[in-house]
PDB file of N, CA and C in Angstrom:
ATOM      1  N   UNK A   1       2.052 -70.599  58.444  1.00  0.00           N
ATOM      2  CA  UNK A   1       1.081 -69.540  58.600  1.00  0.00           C
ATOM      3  C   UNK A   1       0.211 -69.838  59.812  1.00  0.00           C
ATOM      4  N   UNK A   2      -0.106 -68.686  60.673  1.00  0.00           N
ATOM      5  CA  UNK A   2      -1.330 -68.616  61.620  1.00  0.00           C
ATOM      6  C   UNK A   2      -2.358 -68.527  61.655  1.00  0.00           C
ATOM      7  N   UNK A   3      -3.244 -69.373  62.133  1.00  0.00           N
ATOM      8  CA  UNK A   3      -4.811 -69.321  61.736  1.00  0.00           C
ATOM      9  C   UNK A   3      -5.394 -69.367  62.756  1.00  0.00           C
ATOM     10  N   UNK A   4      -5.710 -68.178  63.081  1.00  0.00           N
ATOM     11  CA  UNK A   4      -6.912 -68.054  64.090  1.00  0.00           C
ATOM     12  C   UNK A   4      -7.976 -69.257  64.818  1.00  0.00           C
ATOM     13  N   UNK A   5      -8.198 -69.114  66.111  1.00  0.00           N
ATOM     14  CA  UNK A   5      -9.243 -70.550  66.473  1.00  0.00           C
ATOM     15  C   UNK A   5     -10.294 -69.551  66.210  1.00  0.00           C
ATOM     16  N   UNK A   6     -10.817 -68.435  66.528  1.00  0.00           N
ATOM     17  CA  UNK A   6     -11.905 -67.683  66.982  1.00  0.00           C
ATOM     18  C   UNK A   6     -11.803 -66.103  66.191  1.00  0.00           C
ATOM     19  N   UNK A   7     -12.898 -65.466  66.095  1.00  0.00           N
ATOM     20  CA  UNK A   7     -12.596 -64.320  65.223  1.00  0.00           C
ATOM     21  C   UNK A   7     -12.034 -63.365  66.208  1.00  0.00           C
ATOM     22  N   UNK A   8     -11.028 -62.199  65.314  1.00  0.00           N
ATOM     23  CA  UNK A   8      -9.835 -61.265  66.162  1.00  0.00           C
ATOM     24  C   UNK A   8     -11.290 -60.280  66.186  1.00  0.00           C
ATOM     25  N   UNK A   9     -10.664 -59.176  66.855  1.00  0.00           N
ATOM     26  CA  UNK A   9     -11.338 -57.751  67.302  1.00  0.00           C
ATOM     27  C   UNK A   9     -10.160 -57.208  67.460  1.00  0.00           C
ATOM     28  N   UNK A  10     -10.439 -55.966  66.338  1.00  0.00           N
ATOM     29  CA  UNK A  10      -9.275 -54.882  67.061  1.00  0.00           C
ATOM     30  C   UNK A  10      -9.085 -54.276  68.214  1.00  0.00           C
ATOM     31  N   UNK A  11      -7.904 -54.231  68.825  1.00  0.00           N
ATOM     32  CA  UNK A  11      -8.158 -53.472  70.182  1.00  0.00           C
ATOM     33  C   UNK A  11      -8.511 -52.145  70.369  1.00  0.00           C
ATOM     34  N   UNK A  12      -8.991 -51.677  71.224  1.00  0.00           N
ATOM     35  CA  UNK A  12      -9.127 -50.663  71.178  1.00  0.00           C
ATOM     36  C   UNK A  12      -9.415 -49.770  72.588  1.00  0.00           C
ATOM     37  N   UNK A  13      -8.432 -50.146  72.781  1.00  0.00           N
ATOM     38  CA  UNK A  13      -7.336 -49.897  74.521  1.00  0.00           C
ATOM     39  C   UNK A  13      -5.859 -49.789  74.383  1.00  0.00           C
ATOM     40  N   UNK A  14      -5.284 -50.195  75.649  1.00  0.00           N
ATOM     41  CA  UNK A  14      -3.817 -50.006  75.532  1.00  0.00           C
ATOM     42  C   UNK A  14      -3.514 -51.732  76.331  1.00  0.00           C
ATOM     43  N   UNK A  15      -2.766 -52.078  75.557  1.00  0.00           N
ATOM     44  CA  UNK A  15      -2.050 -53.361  76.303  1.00  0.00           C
ATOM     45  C   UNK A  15      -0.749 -53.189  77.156  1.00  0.00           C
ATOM     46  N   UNK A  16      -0.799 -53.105  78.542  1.00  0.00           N
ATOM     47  CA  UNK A  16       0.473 -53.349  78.986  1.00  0.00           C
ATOM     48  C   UNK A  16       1.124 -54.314  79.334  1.00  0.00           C
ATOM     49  N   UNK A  17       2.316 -55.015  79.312  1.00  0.00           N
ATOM     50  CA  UNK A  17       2.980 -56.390  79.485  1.00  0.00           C
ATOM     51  C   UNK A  17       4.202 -56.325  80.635  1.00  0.00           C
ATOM     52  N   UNK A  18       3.666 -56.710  81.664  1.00  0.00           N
ATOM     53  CA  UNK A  18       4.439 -56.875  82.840  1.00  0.00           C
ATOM     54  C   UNK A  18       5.433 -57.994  82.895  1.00  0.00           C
ATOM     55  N   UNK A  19       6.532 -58.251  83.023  1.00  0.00           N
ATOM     56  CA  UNK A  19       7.439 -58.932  83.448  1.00  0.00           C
ATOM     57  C   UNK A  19       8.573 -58.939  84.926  1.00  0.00           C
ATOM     58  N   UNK A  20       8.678 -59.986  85.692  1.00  0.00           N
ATOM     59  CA  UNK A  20       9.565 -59.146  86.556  1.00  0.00           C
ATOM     60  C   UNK A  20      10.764 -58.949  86.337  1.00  0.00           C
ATOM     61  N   UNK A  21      11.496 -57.976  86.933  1.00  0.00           N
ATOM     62  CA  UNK A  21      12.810 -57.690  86.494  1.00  0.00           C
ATOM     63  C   UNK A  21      13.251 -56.853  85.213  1.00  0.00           C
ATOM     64  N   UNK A  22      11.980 -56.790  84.345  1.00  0.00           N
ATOM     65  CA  UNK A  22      12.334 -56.475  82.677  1.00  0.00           C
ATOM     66  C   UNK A  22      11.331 -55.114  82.862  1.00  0.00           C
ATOM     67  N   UNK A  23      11.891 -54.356  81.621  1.00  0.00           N
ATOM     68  CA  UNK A  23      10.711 -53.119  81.524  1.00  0.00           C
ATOM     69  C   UNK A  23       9.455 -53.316  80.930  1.00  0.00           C
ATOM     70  N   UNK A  24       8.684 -52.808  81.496  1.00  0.00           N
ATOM     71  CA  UNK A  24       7.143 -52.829  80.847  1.00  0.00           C
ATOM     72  C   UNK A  24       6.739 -52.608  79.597  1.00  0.00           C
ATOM     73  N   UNK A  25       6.176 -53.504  78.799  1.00  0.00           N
ATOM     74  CA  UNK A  25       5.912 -53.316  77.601  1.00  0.00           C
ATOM     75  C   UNK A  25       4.475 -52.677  77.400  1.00  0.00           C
ATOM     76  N   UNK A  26       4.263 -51.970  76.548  1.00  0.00           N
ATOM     77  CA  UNK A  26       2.784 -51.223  75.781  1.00  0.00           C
ATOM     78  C   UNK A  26       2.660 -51.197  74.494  1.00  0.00           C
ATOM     79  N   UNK A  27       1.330 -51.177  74.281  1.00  0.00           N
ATOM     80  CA  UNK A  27       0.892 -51.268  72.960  1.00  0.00           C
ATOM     81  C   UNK A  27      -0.449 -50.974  72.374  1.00  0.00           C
ATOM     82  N   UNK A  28      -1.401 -50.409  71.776  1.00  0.00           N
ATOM     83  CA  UNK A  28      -2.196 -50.093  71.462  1.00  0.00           C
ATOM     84  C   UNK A  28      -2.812 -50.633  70.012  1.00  0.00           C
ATOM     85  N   UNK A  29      -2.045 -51.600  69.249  1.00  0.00           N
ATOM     86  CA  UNK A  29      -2.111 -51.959  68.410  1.00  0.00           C
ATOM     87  C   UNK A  29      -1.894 -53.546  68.169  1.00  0.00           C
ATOM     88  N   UNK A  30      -3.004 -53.955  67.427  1.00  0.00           N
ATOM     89  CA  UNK A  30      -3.102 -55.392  67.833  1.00  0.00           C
ATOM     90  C   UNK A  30      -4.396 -56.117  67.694  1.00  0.00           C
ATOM     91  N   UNK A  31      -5.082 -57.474  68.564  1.00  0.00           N
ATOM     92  CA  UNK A  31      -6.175 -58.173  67.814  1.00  0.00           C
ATOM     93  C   UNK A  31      -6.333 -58.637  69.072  1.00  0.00           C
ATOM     94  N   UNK A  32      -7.275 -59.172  69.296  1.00  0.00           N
ATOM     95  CA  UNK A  32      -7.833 -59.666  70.579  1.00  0.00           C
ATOM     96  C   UNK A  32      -9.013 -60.743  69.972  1.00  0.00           C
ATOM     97  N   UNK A  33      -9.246 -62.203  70.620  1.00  0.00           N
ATOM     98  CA  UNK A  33     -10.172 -63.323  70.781  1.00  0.00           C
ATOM     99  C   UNK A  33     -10.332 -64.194  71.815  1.00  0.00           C
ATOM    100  N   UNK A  34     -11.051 -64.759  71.661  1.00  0.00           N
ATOM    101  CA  UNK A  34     -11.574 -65.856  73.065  1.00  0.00           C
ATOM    102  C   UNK A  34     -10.615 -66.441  73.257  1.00  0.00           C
ATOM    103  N   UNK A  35      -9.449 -66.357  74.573  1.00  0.00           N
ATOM    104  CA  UNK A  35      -8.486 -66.902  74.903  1.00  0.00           C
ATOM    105  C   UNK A  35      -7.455 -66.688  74.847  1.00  0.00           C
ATOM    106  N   UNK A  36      -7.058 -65.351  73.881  1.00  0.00           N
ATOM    107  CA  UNK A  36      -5.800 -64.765  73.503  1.00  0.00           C
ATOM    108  C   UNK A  36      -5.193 -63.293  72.871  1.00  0.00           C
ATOM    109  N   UNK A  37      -4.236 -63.050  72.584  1.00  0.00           N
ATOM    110  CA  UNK A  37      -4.357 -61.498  71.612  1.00  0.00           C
ATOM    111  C   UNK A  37      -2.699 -61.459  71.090  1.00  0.00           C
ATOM    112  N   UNK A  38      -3.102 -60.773  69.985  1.00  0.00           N
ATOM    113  CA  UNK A  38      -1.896 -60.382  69.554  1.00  0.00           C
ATOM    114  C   UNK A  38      -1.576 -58.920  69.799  1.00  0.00           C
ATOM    115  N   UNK A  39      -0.503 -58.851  70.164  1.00  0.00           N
ATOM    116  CA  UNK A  39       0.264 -57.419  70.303  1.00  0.00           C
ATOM    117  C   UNK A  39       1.538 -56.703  69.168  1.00  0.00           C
ATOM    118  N   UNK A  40       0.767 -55.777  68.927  1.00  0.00           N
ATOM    119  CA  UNK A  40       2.252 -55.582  67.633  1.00  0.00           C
ATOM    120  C   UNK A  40       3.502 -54.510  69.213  1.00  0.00           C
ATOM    121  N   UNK A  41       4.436 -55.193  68.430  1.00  0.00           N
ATOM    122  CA  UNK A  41       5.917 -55.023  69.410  1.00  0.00           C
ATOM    123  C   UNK A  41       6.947 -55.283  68.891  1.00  0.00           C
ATOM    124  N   UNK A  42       6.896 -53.852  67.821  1.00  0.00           N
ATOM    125  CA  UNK A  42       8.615 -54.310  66.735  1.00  0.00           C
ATOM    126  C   UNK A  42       9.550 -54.440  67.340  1.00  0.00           C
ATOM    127  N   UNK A  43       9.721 -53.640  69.102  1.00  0.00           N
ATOM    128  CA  UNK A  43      10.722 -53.978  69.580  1.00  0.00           C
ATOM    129  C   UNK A  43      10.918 -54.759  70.838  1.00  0.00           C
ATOM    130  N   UNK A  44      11.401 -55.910  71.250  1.00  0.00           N
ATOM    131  CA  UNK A  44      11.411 -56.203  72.637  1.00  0.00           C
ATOM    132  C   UNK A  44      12.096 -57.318  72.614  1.00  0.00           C
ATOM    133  N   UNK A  45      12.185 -58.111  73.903  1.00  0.00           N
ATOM    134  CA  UNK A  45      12.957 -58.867  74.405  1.00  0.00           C
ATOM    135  C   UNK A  45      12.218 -60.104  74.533  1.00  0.00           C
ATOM    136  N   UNK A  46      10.960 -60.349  74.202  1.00  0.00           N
ATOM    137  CA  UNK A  46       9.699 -61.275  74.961  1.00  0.00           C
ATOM    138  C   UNK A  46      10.430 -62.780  74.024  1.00  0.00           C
ATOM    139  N   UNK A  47      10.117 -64.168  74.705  1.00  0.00           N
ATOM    140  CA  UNK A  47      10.491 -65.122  74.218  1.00  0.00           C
ATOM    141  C   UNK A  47       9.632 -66.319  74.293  1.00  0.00           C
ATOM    142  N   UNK A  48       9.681 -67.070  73.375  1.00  0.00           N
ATOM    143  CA  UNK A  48       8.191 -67.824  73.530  1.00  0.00           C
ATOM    144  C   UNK A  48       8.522 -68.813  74.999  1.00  0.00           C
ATOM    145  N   UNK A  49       6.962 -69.425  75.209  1.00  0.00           N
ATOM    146  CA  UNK A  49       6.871 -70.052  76.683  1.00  0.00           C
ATOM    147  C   UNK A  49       6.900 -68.663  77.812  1.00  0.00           C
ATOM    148  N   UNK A  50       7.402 -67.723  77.594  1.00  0.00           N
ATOM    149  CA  UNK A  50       7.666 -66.992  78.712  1.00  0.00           C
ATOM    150  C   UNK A  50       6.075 -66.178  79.432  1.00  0.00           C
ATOM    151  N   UNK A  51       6.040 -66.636  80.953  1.00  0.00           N
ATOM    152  CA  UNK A  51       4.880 -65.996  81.111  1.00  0.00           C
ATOM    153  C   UNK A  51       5.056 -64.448  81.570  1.00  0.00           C
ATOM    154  N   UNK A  52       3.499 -63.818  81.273  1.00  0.00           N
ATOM    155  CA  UNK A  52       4.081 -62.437  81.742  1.00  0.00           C
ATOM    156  C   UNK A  52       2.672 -62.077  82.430  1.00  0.00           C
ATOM    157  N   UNK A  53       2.278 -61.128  82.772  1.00  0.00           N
ATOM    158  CA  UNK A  53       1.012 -60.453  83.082  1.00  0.00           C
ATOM    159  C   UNK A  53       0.515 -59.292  81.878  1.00  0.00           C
ATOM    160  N   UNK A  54      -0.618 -59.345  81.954  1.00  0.00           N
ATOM    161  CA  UNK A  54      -1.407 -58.728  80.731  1.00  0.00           C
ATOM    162  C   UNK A  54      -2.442 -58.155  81.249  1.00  0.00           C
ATOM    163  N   UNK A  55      -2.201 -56.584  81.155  1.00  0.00           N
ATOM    164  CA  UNK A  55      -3.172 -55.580  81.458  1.00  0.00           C
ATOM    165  C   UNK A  55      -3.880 -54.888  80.491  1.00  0.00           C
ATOM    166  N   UNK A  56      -5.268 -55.123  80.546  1.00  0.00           N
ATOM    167  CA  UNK A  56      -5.707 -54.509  79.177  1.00  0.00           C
ATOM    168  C   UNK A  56      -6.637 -53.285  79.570  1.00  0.00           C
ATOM    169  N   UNK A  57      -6.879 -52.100  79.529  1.00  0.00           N
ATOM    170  CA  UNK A  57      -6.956 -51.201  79.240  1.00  0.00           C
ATOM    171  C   UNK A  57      -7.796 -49.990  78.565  1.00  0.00           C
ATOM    172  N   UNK A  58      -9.035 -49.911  78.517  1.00  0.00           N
ATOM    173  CA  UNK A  58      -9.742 -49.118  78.232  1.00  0.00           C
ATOM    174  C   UNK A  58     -10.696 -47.757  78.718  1.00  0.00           C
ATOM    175  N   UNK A  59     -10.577 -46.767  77.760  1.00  0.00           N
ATOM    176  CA  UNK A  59     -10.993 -45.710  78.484  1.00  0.00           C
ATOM    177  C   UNK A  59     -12.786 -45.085  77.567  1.00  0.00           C
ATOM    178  N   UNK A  60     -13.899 -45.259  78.692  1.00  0.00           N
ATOM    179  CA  UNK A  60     -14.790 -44.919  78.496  1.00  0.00           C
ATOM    180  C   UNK A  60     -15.422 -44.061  78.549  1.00  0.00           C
ATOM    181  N   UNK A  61     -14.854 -42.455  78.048  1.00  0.00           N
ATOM    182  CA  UNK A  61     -15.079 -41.083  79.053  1.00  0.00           C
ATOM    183  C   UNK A  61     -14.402 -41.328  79.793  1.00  0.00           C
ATOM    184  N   UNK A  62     -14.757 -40.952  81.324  1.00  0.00           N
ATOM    185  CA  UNK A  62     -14.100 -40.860  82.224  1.00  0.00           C
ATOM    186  C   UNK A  62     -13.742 -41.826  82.850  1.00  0.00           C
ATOM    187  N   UNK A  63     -14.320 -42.922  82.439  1.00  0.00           N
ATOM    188  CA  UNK A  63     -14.208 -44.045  83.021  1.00  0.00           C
ATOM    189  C   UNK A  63     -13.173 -44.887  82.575  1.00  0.00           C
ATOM    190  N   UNK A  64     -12.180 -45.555  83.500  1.00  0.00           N
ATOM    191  CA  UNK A  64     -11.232 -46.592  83.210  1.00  0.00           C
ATOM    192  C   UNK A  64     -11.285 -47.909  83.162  1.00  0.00           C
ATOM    193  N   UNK A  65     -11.471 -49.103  81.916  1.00  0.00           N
ATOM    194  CA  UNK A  65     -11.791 -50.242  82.632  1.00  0.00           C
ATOM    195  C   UNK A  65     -10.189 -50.987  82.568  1.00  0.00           C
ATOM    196  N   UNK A  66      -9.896 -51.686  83.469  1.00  0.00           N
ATOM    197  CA  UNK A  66      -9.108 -52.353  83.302  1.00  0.00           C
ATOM    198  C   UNK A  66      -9.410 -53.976  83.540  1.00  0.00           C
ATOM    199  N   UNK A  67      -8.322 -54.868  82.751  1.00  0.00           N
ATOM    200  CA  UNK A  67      -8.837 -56.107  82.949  1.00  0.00           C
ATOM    201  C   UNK A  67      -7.048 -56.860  83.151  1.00  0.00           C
ATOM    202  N   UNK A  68      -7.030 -57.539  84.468  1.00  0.00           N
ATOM    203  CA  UNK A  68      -5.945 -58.303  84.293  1.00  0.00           C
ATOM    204  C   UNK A  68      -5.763 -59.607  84.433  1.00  0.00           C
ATOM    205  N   UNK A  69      -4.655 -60.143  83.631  1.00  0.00           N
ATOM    206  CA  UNK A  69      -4.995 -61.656  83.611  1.00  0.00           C
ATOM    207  C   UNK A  69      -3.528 -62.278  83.363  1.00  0.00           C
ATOM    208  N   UNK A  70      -3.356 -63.979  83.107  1.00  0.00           N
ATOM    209  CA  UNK A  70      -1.889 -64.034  83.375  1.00  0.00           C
ATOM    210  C   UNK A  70      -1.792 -64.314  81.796  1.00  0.00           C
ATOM    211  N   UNK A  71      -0.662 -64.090  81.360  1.00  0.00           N
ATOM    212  CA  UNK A  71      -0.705 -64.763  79.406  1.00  0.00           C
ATOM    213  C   UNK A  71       0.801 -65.530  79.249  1.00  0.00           C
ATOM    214  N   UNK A  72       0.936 -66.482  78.393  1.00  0.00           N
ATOM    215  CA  UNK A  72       2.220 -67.142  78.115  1.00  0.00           C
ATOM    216  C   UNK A  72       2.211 -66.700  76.698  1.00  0.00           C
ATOM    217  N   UNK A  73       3.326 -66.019  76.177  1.00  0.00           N
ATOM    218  CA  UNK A  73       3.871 -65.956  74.924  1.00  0.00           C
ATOM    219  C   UNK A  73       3.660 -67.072  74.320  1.00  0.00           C
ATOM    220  N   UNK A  74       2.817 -67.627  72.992  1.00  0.00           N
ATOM    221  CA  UNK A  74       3.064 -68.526  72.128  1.00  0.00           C
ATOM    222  C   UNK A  74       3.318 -68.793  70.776  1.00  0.00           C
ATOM    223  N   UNK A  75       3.838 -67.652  70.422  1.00  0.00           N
ATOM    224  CA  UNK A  75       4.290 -67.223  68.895  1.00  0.00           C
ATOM    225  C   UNK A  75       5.097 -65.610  68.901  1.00  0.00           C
ATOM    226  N   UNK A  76       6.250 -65.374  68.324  1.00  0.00           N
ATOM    227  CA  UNK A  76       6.340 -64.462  68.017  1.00  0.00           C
ATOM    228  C   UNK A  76       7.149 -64.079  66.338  1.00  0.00           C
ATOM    229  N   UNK A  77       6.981 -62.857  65.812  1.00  0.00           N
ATOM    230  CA  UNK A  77       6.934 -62.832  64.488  1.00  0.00           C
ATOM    231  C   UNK A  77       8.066 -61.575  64.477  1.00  0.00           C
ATOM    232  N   UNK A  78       7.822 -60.870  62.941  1.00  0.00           N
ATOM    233  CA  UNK A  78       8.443 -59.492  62.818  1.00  0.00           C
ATOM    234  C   UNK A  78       7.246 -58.392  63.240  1.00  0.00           C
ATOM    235  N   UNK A  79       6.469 -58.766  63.524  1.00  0.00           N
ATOM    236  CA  UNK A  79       5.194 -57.631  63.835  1.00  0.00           C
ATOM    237  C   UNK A  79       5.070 -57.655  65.526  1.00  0.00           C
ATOM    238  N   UNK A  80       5.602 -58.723  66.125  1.00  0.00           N
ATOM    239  CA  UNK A  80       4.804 -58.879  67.556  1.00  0.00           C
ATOM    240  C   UNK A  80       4.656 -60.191  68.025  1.00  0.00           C
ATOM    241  N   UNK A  81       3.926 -60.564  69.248  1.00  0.00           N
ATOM    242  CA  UNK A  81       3.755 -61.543  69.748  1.00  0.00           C
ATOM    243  C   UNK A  81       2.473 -61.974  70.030  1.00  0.00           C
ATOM    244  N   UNK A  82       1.960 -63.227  70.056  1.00  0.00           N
ATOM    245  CA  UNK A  82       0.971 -64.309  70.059  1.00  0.00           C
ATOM    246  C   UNK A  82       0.911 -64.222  71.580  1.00  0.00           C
ATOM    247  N   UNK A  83      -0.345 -64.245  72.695  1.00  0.00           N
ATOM    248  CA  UNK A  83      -0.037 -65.364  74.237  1.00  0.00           C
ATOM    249  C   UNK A  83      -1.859 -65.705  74.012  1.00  0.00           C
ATOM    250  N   UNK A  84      -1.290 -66.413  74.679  1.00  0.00           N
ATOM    251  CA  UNK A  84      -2.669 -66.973  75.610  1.00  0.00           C
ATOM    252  C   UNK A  84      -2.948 -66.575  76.613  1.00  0.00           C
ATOM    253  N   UNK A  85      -4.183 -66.164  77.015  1.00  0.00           N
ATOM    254  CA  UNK A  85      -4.585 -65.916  78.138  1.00  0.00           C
ATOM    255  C   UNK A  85      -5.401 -66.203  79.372  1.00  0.00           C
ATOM    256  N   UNK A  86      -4.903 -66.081  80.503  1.00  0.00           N
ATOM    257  CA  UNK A  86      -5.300 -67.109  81.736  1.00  0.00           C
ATOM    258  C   UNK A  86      -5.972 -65.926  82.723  1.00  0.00           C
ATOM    259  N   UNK A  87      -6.515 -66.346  83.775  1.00  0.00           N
ATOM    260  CA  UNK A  87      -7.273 -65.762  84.407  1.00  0.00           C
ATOM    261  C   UNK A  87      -5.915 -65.413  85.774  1.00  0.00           C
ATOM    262  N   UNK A  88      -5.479 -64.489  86.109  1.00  0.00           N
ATOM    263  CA  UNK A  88      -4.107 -64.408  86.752  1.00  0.00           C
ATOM    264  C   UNK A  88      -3.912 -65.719  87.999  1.00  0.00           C
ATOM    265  N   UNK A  89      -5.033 -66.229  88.590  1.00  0.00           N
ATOM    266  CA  UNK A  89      -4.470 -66.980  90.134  1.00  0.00           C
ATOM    267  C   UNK A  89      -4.400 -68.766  89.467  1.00  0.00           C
ATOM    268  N   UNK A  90      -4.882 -68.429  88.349  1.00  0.00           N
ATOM    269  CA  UNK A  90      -4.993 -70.272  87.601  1.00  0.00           C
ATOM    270  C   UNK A  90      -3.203 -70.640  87.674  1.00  0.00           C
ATOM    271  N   UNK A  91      -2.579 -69.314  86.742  1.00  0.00           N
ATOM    272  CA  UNK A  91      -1.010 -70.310  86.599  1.00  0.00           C
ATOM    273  C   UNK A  91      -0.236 -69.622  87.837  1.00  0.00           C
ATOM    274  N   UNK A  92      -0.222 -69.186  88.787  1.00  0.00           N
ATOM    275  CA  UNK A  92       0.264 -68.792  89.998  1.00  0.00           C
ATOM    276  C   UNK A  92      -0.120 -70.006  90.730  1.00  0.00           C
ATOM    277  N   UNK A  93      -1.286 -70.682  90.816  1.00  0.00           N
ATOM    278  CA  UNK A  93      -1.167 -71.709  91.732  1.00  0.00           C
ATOM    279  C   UNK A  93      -0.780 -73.302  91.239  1.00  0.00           C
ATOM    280  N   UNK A  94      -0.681 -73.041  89.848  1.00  0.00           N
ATOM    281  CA  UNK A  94      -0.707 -73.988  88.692  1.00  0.00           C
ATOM    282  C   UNK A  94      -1.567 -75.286  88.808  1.00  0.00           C
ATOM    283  N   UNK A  95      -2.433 -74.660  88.448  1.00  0.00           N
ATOM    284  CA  UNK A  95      -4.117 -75.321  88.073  1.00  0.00           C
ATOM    285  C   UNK A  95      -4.253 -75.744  86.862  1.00  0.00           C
ATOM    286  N   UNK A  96      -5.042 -77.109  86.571  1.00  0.00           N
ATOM    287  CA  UNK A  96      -4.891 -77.082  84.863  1.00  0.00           C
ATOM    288  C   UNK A  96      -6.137 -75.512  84.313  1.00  0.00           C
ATOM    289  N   UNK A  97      -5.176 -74.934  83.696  1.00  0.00           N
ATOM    290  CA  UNK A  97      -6.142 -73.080  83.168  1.00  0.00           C
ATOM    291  C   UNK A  97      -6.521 -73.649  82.299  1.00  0.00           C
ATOM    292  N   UNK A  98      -7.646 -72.909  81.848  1.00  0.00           N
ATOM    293  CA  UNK A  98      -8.154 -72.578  80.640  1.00  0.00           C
ATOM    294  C   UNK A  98      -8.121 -71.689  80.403  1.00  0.00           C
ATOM    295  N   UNK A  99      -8.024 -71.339  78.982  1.00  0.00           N
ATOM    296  CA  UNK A  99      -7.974 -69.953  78.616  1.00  0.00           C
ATOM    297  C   UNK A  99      -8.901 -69.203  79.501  1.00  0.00           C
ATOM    298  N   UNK A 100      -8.664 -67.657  78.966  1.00  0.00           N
ATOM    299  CA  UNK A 100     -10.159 -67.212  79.747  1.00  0.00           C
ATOM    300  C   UNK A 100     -10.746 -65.992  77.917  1.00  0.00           C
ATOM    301  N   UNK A 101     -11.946 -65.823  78.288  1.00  0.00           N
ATOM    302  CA  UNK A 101     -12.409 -65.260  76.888  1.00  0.00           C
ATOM    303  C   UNK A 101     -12.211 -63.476  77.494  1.00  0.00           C
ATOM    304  N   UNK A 102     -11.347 -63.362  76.374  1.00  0.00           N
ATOM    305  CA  UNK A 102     -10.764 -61.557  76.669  1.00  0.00           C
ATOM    306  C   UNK A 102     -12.411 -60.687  76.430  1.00  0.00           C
ATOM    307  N   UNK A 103     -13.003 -61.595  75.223  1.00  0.00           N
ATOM    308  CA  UNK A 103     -14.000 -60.772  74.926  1.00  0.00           C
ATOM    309  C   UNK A 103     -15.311 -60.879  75.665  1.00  0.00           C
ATOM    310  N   UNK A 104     -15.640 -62.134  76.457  1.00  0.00           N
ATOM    311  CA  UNK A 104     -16.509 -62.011  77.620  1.00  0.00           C
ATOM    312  C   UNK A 104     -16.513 -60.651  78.597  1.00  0.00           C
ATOM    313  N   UNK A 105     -15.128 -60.532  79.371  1.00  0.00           N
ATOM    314  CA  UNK A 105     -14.830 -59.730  80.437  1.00  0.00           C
ATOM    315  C   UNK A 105     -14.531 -58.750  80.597  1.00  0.00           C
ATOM    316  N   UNK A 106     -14.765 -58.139  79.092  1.00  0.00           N
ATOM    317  CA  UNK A 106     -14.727 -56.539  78.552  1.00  0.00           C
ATOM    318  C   UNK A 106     -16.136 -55.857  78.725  1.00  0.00           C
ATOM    319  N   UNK A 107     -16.097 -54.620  79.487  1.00  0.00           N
ATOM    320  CA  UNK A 107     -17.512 -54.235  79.445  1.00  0.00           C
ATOM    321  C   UNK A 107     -17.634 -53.507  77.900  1.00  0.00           C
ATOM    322  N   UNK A 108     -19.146 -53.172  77.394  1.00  0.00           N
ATOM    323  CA  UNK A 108     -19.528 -52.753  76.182  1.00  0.00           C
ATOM    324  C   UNK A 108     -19.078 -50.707  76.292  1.00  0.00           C
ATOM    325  N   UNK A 109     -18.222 -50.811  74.915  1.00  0.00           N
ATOM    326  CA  UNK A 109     -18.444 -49.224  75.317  1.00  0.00           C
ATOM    327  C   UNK A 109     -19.623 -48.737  74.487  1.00  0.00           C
ATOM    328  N   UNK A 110     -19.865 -47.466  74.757  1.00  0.00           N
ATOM    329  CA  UNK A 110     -20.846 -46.651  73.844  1.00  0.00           C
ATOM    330  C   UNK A 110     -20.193 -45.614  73.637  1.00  0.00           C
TER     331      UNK A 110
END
C-alpha cells in the first residue's frame, strides 16, 4: 500500500504528460502534493523510472495559469500513475533535484 509523505489536493486543472516520440497524455482527475501528483490514466503506455514533462493547467475566468516542470514516473497502478516532480532545467542538466512543491507555485483561485 501507498502512503502519502504530504497531504493530496484534488486537482482542479488539466494535467498534460509530454513524452518524446509518444502521444500526449491528459487528465483532469487525480491528487496533487509537495513534490508530486497522481494522475488517473486507465489507459497508457507510461513505465516506471520513465521521465516525462508535466504541464499543469488551470483556468481562472479568463485567465490561464500554467505551470511546467520535469516528473519521473514512480509508481503505477490500475487507476494511474505516481511521479515526482522537478523543476524542468534541474534533470535536463542533471543536478542533484529536489522535488519542487506543486502546491507552492500554483497561484490562489477565487
Amino acid at each position: 500500500m501507498h502512503y502519502p509523505r504530504s497531504p493530496r489536493e484534488p486537482l482542479d486543472g488539466e494535467v498534460i504528460i509530454k513524452r518524446p516520440g509518444k502521444p500526449t497524455l491528459k487528465s483532469k482527475q487525480g491528487n496533487f502534493s509537495d513534490g508530486g501528483l497522481f494522475v488517473k490514466l486507465p489507459s497508457h503506455d507510461l513505465q516506471k523510472g520513465r521521465r516525462v514533462e508535466v504541464i499543469m493547467v488551470r483556468e481562472n475566468g479568463t485567465v490561464r495559469d500554467m505551470q511546467r516542470m520535469s516528473g519521473i514516473v514512480i509508481r503505477i497502478d490500475e487507476e494511474g500513475v505516481a511521479m515526482v516532480t522537478y523543476k524542468a532545467d534541474q534533470l535536463r542538466r542533471g543536478d542533484d533535484a529536489s522535488p519542487v512543491s506543486i502546491r507552492a507555485n500554483m497561484p490562489e483561485t477565487s
